[in-house]
C-alpha atoms as a PDB file:
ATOM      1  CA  UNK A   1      97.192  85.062  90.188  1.00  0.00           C
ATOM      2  CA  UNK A   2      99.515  87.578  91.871  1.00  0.00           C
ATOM      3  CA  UNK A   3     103.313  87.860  90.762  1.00  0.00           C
ATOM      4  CA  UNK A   4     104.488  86.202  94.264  1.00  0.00           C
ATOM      5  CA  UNK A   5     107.136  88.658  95.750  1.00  0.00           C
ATOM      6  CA  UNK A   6     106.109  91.772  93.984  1.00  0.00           C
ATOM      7  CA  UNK A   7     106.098  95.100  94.846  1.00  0.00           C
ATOM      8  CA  UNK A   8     104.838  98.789  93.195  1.00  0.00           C
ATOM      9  CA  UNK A   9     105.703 101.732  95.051  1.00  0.00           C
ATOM     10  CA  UNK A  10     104.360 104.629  94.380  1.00  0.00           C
ATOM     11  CA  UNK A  11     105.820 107.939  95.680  1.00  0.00           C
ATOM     12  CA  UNK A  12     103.451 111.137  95.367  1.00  0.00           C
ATOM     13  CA  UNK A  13     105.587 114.751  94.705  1.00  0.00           C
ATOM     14  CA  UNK A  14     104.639 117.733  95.548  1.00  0.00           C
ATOM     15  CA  UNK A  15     106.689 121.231  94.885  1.00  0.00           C
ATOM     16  CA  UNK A  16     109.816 118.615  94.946  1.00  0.00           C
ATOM     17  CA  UNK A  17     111.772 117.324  92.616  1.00  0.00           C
ATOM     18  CA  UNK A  18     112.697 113.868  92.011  1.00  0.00           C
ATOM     19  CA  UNK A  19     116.428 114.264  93.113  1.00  0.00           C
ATOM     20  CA  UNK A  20     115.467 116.221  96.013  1.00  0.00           C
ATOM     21  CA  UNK A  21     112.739 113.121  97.660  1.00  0.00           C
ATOM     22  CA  UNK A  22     114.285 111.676 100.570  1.00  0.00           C
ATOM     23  CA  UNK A  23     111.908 108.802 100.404  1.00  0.00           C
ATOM     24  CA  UNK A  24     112.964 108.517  96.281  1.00  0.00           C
ATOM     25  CA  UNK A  25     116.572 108.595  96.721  1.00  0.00           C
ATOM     26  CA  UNK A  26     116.997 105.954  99.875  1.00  0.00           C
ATOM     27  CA  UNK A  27     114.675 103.453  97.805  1.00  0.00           C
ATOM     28  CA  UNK A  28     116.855 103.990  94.821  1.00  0.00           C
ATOM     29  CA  UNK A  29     119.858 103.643  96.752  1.00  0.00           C
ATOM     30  CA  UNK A  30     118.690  99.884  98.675  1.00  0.00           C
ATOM     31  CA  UNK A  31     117.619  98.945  94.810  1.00  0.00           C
ATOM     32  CA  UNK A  32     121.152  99.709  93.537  1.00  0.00           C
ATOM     33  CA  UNK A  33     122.452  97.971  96.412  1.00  0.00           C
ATOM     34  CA  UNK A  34     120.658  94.686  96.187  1.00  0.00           C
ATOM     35  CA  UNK A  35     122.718  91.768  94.347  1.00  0.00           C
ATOM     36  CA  UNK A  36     120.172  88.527  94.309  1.00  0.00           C
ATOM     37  CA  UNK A  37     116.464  90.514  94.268  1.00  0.00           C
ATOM     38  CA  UNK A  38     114.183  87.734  95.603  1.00  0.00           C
ATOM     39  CA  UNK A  39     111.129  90.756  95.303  1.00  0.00           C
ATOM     40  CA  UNK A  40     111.096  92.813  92.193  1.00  0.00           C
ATOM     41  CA  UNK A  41     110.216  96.157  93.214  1.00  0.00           C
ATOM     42  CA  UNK A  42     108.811  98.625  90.322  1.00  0.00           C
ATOM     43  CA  UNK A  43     108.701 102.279  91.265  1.00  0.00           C
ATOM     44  CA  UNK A  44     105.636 105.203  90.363  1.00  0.00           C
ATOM     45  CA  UNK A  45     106.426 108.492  90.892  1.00  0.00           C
ATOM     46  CA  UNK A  46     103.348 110.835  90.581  1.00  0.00           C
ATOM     47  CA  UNK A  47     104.162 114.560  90.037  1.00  0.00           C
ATOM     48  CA  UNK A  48     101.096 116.936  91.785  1.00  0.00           C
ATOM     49  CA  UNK A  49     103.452 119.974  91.215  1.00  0.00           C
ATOM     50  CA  UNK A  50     102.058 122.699  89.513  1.00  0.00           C
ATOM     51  CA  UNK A  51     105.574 122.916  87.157  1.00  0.00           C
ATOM     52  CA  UNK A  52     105.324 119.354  86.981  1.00  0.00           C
ATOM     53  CA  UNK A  53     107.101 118.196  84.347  1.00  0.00           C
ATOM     54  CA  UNK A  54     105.594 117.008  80.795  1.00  0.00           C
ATOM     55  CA  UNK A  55     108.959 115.178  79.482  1.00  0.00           C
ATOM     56  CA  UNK A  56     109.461 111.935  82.461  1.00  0.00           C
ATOM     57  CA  UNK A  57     113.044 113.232  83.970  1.00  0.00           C
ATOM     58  CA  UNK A  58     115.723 111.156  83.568  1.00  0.00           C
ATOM     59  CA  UNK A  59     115.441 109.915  87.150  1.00  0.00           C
ATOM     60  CA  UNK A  60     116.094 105.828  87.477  1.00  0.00           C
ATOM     61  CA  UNK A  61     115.193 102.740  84.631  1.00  0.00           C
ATOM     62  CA  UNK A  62     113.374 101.459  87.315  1.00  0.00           C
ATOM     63  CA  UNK A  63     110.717 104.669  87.718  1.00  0.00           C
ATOM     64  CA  UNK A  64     107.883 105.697  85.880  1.00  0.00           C
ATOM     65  CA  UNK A  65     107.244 109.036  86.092  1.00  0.00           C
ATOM     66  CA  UNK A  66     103.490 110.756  85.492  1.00  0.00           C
ATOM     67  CA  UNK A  67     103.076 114.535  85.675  1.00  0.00           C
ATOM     68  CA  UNK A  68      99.903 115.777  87.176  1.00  0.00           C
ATOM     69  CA  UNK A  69      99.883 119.364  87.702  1.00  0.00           C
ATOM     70  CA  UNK A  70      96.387 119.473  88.064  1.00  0.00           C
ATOM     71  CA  UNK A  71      96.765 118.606  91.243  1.00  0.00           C
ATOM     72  CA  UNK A  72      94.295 116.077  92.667  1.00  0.00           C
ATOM     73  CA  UNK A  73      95.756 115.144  95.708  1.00  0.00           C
ATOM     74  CA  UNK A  74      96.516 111.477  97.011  1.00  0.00           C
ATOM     75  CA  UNK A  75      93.616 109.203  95.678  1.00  0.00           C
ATOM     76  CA  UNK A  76      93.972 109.909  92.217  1.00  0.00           C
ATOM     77  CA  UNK A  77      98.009 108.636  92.587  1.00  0.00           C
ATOM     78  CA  UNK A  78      97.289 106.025  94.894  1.00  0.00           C
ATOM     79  CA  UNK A  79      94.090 104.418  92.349  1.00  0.00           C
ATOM     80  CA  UNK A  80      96.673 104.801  89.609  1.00  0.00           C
ATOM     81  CA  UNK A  81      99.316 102.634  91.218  1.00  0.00           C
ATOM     82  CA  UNK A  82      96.993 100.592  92.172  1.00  0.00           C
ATOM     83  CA  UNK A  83      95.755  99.778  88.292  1.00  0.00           C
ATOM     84  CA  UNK A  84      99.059  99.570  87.513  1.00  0.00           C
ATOM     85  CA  UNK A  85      99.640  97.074  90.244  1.00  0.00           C
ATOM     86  CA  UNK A  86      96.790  94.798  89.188  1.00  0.00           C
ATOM     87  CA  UNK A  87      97.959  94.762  85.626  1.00  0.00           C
ATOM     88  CA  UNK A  88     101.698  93.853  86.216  1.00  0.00           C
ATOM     89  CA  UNK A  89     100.335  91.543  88.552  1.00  0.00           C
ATOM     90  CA  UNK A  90     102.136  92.679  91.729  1.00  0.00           C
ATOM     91  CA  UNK A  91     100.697  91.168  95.229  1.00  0.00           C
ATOM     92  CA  UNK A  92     101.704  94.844  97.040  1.00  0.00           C
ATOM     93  CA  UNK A  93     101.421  98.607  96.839  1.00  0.00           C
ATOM     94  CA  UNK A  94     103.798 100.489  99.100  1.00  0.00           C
ATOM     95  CA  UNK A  95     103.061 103.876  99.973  1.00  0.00           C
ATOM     96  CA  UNK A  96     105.325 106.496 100.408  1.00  0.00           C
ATOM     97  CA  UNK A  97     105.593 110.181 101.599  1.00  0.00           C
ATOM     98  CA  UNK A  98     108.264 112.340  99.571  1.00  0.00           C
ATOM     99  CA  UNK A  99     110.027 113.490 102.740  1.00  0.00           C
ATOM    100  CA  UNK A 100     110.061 110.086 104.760  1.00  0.00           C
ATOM    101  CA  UNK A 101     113.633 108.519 104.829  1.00  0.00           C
ATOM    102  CA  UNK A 102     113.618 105.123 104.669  1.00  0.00           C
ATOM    103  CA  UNK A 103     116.458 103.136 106.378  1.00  0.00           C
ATOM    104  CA  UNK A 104     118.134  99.976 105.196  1.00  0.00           C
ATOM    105  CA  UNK A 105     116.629  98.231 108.154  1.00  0.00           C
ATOM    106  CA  UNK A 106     113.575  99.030 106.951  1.00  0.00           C
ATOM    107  CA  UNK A 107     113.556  98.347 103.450  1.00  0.00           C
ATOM    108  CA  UNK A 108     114.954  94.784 104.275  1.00  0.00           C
ATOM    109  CA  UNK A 109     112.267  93.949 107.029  1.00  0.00           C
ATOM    110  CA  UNK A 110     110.058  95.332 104.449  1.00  0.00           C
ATOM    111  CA  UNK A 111     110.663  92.963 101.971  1.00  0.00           C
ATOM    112  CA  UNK A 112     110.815  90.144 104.462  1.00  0.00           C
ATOM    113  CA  UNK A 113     107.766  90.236 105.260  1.00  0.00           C
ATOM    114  CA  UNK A 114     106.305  90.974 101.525  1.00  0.00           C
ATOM    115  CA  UNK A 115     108.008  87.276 101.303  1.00  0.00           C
ATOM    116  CA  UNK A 116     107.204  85.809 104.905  1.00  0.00           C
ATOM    117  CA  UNK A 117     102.805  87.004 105.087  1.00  0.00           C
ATOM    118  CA  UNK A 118     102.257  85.994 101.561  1.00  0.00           C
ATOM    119  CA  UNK A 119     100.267  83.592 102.141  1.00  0.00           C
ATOM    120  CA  UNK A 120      98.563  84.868 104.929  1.00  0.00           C
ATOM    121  CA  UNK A 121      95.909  86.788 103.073  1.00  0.00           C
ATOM    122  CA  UNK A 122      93.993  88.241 106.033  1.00  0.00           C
ATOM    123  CA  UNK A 123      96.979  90.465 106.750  1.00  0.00           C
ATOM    124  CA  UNK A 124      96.047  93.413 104.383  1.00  0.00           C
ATOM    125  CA  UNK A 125      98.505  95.665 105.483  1.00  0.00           C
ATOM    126  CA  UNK A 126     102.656  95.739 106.611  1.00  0.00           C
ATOM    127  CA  UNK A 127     103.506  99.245 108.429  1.00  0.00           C
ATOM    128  CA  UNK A 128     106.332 100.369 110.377  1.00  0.00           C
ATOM    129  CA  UNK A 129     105.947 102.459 113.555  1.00  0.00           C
ATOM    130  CA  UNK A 130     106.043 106.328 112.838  1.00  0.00           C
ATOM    131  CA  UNK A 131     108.037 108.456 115.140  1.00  0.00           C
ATOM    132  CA  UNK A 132     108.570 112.049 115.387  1.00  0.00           C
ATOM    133  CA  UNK A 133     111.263 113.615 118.359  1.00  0.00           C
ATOM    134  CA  UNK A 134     110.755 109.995 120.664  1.00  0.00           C
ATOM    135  CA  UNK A 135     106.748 109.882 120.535  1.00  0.00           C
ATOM    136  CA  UNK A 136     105.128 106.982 118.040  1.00  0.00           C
ATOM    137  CA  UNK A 137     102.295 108.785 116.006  1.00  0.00           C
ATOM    138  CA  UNK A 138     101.031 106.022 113.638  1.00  0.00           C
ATOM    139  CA  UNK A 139     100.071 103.491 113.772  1.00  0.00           C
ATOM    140  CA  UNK A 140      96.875 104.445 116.215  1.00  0.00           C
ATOM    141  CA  UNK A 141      93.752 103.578 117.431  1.00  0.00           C
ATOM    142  CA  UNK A 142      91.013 103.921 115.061  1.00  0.00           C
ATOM    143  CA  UNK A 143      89.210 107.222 115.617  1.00  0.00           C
ATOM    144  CA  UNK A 144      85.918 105.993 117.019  1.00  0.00           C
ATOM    145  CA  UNK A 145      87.757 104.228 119.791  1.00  0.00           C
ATOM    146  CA  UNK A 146      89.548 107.854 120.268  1.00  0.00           C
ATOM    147  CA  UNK A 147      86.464 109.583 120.364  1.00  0.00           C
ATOM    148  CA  UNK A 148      85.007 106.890 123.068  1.00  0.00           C
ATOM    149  CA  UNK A 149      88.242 107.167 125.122  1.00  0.00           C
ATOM    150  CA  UNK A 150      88.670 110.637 124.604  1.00  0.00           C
ATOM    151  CA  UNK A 151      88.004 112.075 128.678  1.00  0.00           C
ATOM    152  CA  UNK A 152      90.639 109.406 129.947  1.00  0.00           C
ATOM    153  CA  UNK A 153      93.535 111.690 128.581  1.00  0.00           C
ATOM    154  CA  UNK A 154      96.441 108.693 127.334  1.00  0.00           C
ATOM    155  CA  UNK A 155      98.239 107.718 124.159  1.00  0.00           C
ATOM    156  CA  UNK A 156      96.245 106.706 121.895  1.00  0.00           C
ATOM    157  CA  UNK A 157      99.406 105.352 119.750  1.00  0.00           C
ATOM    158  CA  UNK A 158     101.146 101.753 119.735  1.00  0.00           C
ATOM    159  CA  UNK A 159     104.172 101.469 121.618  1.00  0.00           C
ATOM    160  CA  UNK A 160     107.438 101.529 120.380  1.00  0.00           C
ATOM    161  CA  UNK A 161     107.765  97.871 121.412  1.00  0.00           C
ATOM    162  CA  UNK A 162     104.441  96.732 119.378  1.00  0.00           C
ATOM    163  CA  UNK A 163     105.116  94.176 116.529  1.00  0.00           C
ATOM    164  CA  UNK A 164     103.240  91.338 114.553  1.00  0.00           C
ATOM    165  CA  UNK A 165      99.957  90.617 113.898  1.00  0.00           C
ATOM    166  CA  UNK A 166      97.348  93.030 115.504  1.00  0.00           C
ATOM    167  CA  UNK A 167      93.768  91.520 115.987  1.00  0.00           C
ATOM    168  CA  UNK A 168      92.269  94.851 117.029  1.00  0.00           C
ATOM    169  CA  UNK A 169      91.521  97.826 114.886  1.00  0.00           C
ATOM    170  CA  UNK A 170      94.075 100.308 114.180  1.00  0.00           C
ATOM    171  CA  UNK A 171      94.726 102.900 111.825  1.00  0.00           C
ATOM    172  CA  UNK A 172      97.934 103.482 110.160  1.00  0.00           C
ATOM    173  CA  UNK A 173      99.637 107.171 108.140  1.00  0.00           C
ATOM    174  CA  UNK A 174     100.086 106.339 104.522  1.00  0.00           C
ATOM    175  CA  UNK A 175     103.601 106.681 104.412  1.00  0.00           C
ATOM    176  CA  UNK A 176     105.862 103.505 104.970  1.00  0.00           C
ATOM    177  CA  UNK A 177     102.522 101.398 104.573  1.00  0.00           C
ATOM    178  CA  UNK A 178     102.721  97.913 102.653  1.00  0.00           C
ATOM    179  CA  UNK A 179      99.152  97.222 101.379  1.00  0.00           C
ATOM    180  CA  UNK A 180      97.991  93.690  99.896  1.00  0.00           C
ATOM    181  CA  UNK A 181      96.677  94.437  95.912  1.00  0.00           C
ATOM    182  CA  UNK A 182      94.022  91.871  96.601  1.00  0.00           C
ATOM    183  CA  UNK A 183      92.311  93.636  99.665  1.00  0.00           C
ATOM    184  CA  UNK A 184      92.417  96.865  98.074  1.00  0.00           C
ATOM    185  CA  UNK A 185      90.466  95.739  95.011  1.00  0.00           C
ATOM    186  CA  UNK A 186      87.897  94.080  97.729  1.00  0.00           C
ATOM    187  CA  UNK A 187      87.059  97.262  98.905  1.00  0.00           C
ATOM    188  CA  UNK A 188      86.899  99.340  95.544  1.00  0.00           C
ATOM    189  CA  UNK A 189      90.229 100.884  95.974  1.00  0.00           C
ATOM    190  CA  UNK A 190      91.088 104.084  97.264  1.00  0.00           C
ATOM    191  CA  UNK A 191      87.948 106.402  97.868  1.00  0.00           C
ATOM    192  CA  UNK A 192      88.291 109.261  95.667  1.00  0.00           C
ATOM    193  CA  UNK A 193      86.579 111.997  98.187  1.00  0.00           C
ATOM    194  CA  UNK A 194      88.745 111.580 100.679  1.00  0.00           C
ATOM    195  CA  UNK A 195      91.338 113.031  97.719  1.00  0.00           C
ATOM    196  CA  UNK A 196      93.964 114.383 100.400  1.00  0.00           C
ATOM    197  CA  UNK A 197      93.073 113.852 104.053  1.00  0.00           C
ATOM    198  CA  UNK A 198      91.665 110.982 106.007  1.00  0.00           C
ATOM    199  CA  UNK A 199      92.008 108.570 103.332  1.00  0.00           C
ATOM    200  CA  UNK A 200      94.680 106.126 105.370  1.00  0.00           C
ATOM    201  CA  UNK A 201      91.570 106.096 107.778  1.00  0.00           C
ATOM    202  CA  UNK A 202      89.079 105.453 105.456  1.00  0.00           C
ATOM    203  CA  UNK A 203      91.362 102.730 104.066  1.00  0.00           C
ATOM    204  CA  UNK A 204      91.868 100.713 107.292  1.00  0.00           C
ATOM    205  CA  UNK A 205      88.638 101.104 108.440  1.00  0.00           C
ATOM    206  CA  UNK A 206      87.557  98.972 105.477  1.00  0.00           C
ATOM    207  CA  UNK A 207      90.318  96.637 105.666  1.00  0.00           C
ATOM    208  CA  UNK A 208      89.061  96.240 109.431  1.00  0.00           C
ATOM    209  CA  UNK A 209      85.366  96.213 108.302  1.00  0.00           C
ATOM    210  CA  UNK A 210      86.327  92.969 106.512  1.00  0.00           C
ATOM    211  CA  UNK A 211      87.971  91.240 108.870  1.00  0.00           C
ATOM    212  CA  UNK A 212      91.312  92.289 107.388  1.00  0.00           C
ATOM    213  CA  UNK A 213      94.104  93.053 110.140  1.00  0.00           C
ATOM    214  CA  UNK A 214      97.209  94.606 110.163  1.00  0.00           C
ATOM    215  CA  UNK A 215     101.194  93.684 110.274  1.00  0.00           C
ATOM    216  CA  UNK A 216     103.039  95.921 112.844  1.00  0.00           C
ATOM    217  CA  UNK A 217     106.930  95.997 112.286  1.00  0.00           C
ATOM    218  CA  UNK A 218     109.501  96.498 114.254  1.00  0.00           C
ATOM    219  CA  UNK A 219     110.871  99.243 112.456  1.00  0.00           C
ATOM    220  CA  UNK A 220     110.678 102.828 112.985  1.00  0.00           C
ATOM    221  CA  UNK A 221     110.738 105.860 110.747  1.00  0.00           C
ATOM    222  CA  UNK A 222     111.391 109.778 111.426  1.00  0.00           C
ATOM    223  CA  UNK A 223     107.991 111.128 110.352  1.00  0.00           C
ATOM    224  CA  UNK A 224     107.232 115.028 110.775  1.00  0.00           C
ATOM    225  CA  UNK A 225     103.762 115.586 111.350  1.00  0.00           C
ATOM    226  CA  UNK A 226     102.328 118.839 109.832  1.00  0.00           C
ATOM    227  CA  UNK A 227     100.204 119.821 112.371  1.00  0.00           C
ATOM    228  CA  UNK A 228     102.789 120.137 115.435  1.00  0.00           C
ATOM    229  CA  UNK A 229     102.413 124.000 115.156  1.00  0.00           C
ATOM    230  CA  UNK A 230      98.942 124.883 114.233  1.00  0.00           C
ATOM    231  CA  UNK A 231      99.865 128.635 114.037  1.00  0.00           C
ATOM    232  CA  UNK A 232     101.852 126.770 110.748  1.00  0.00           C
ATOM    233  CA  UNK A 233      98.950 125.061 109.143  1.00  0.00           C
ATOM    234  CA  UNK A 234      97.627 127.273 105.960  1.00  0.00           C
ATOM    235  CA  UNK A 235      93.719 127.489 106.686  1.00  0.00           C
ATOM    236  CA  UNK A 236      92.755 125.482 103.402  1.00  0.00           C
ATOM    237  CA  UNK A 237      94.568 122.629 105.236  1.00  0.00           C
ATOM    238  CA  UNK A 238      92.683 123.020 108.736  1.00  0.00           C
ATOM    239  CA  UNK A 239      89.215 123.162 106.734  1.00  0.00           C
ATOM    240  CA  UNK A 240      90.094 119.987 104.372  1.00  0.00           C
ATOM    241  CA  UNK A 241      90.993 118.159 107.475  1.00  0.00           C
ATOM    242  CA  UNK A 242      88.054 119.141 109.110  1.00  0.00           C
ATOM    243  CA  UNK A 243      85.661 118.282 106.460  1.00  0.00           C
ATOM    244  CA  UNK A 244      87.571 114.964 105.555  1.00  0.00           C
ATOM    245  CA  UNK A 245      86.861 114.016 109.352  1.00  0.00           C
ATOM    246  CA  UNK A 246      83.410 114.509 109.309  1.00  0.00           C
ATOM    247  CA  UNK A 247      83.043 112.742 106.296  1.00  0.00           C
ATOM    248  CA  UNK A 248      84.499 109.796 107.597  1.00  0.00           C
ATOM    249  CA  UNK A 249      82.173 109.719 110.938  1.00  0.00           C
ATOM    250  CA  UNK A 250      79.330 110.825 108.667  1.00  0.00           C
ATOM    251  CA  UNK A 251      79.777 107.980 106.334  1.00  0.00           C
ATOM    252  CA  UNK A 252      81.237 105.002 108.659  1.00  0.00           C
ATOM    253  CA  UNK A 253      79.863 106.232 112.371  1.00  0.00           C
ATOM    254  CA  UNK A 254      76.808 104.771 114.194  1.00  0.00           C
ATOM    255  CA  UNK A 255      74.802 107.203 115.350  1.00  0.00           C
ATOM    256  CA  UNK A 256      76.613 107.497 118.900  1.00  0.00           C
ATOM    257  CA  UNK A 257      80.070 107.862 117.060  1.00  0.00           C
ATOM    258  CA  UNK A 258      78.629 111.190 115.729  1.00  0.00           C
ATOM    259  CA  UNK A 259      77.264 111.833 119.032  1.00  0.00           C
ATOM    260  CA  UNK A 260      80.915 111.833 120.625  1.00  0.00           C
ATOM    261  CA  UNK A 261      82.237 113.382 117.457  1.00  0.00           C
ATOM    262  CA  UNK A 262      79.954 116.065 118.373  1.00  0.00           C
ATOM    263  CA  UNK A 263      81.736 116.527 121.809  1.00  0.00           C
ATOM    264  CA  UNK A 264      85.121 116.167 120.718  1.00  0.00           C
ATOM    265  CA  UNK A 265      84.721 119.277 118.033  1.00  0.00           C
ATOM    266  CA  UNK A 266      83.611 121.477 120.752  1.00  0.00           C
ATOM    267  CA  UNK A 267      86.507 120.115 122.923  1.00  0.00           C
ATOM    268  CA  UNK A 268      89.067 120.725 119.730  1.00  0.00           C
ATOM    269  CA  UNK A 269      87.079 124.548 119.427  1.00  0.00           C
ATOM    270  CA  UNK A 270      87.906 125.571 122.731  1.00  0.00           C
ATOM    271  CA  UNK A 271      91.762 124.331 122.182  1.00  0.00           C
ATOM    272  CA  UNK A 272      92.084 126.112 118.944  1.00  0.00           C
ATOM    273  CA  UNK A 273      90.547 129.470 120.476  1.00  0.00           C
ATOM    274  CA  UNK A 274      93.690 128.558 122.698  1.00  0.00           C
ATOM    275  CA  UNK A 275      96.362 127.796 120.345  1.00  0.00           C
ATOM    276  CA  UNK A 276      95.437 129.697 116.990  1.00  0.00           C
ATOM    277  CA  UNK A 277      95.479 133.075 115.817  1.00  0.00           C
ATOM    278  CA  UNK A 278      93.218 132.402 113.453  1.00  0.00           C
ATOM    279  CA  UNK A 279      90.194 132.503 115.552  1.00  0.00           C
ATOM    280  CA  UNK A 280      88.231 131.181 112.332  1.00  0.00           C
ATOM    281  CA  UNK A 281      90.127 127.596 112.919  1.00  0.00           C
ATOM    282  CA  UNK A 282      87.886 127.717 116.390  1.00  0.00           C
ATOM    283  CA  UNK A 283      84.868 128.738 115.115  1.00  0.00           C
ATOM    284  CA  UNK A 284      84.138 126.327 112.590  1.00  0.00           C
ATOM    285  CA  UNK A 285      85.372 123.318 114.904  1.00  0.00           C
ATOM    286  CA  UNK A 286      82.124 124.783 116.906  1.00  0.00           C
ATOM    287  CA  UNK A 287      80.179 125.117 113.979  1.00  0.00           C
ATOM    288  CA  UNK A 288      80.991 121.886 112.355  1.00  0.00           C
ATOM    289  CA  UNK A 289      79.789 120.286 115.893  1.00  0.00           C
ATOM    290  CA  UNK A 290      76.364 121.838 115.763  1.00  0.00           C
ATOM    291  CA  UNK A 291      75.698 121.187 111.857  1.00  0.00           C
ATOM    292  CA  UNK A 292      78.108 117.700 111.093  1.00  0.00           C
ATOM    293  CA  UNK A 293      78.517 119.394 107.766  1.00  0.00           C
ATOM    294  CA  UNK A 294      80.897 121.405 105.611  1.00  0.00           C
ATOM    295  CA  UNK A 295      79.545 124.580 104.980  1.00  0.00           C
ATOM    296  CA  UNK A 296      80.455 125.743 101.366  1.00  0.00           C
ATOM    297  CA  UNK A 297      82.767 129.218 102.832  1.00  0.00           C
ATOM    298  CA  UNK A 298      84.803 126.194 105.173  1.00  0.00           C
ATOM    299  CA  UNK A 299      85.621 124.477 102.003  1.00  0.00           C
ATOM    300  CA  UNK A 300      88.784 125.117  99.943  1.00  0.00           C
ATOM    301  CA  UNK A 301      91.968 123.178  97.940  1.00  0.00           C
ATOM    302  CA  UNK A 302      95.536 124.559  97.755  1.00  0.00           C
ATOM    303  CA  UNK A 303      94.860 127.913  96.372  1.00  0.00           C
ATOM    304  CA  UNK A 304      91.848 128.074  98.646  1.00  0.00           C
END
């Protein structure tokens, strides 16, 4: 049986140290600050820097610290927590981005409803809205109900005011998200080819698949997205991206999902010819909607 009221967080670094993770340092801080713990919270932090470092810095009692210069991206972290999870018996993972502060109000909501949807065990996942300059980003509608709304031009984003239990599918960012140990061991864990990109969507379309649903809270976090400017984007990122998405439709789509997919690459094309300078962002958007494949000279990692 799950440790009732039980928490690992794991926090993924990359090119950032320890002292310098926003998300690190406010979790530390609430930790110090709590006096009568009713959830024990353990901490992972997962080191994908290249200078990553062998010797665990002396960063908290309450962190474990792995060094993984290698460099394998999200899955790899999040399947290790996950282990970890299962054998010290905790009932939740919490997953956090390095840069995403996390506020008091938060962190106690958070651990609320750890407490409160216990027993409710077809909530697999707790997330807080994600907000960057006013505009929710995450959580969202699941992409297939994107791509089948995608001519009627509106949000396809909660609103701020969403909260509680959703019945419907949705997909939420990684970062911030509260997911139930049990449900991710019903559906294998985390999939290890979607190492970087697309795997919170591969994740909740499973949960979803299963008849899972998700927790909305009433909280909201500052979240920078990455691809605001896509003059900004390093090309490596734009193809992973890319060939994470088609994976997904490829592997989860019916046959008219890949159909609309189809239309909404050549849609995306014609935007990046737009906005990019890198005309080859454009081009394999169009190319990618004839072929639903990856060509090999689209793929690439970090050094790519």
């Amino acid at each position: 049986m799950p440790d009732m009221h039980s928490i690992t967080a794991i926090i993924v670094l990359y090119q950032r140290t320890a002292d310098r993770s926003p998300a690190l340092q406010s979790l530390l801080r609430f930790l110090r600050s709590r006096t009568e713990p009713n959830t024990r919270i353990r901490v992972i932090v997962y080191d994908n820097s290249p200078n990553s470092q062998a010797t665990p810095p002396a960063v908290s009692p309450n962190v474990t610290y792995y060094a993984a210069p290698e460099n394998g991206g999200l899955a790899p972290a999040y399947n290790l927590a996950l282990r970890q999870a299962i054998e010290q018996r905790s009932e939740w993972l919490l997953l956090l981005d390095q840069d995403t502060e996390l506020t008091d109000a938060y962190l106690q909501e958070m651990v609320a409803l750890a407490e409160s949807l216990s027993p409710n065990q077809s909530v697999a996942a707790v997330v807080p809205k994600l907000a960057w300059n006013g505009t929710v980003h995450s959580p969202e509608e699941h992409l297939f109900d994107q791509l089948r709304a995608q001519f009627r031009h509106r949000s396809h984003a909660v609103s701020i005011s969403a909260s509680g239990v959703q019945t419907h599918r949705l997909v939420a960012y990684n970062s911030g998200a509260l997911l139930r140990v049990r449900a991710l061991e019903a559906i294998g864990g985390f999939p290890s080819d979607f190492w970087l990109d697309y795997l919170d969507h591969a994740v909740f379309h499973m949960f979803a698949a299963r008849g899972c649903y998700i927790y909305i809270m009433q909280s909201v976090l500052a979240h920078p997205l990455a691809h605001t400017n896509p003059n900004q984007v390093p090309l490596w990122r734009e193809r992973n991206v890319l060939s994470a998405q088609t994976l997904f439709v490829k592997r989860f789509g019916s046959f008219t999902d890949k159909l609309r997919y189809r239309l909404f690459l050549l849609r995306m094309s014609r935007q990046s010819f737009h906005d990019c300078r890198d005309r080859r962002v454009g081009l394999e958007k169009m190319l990618q909607a004839i072929l639903l494949r990856v060509p090999a000279f689209a793929l690439g990692g970090a050094n790519g």
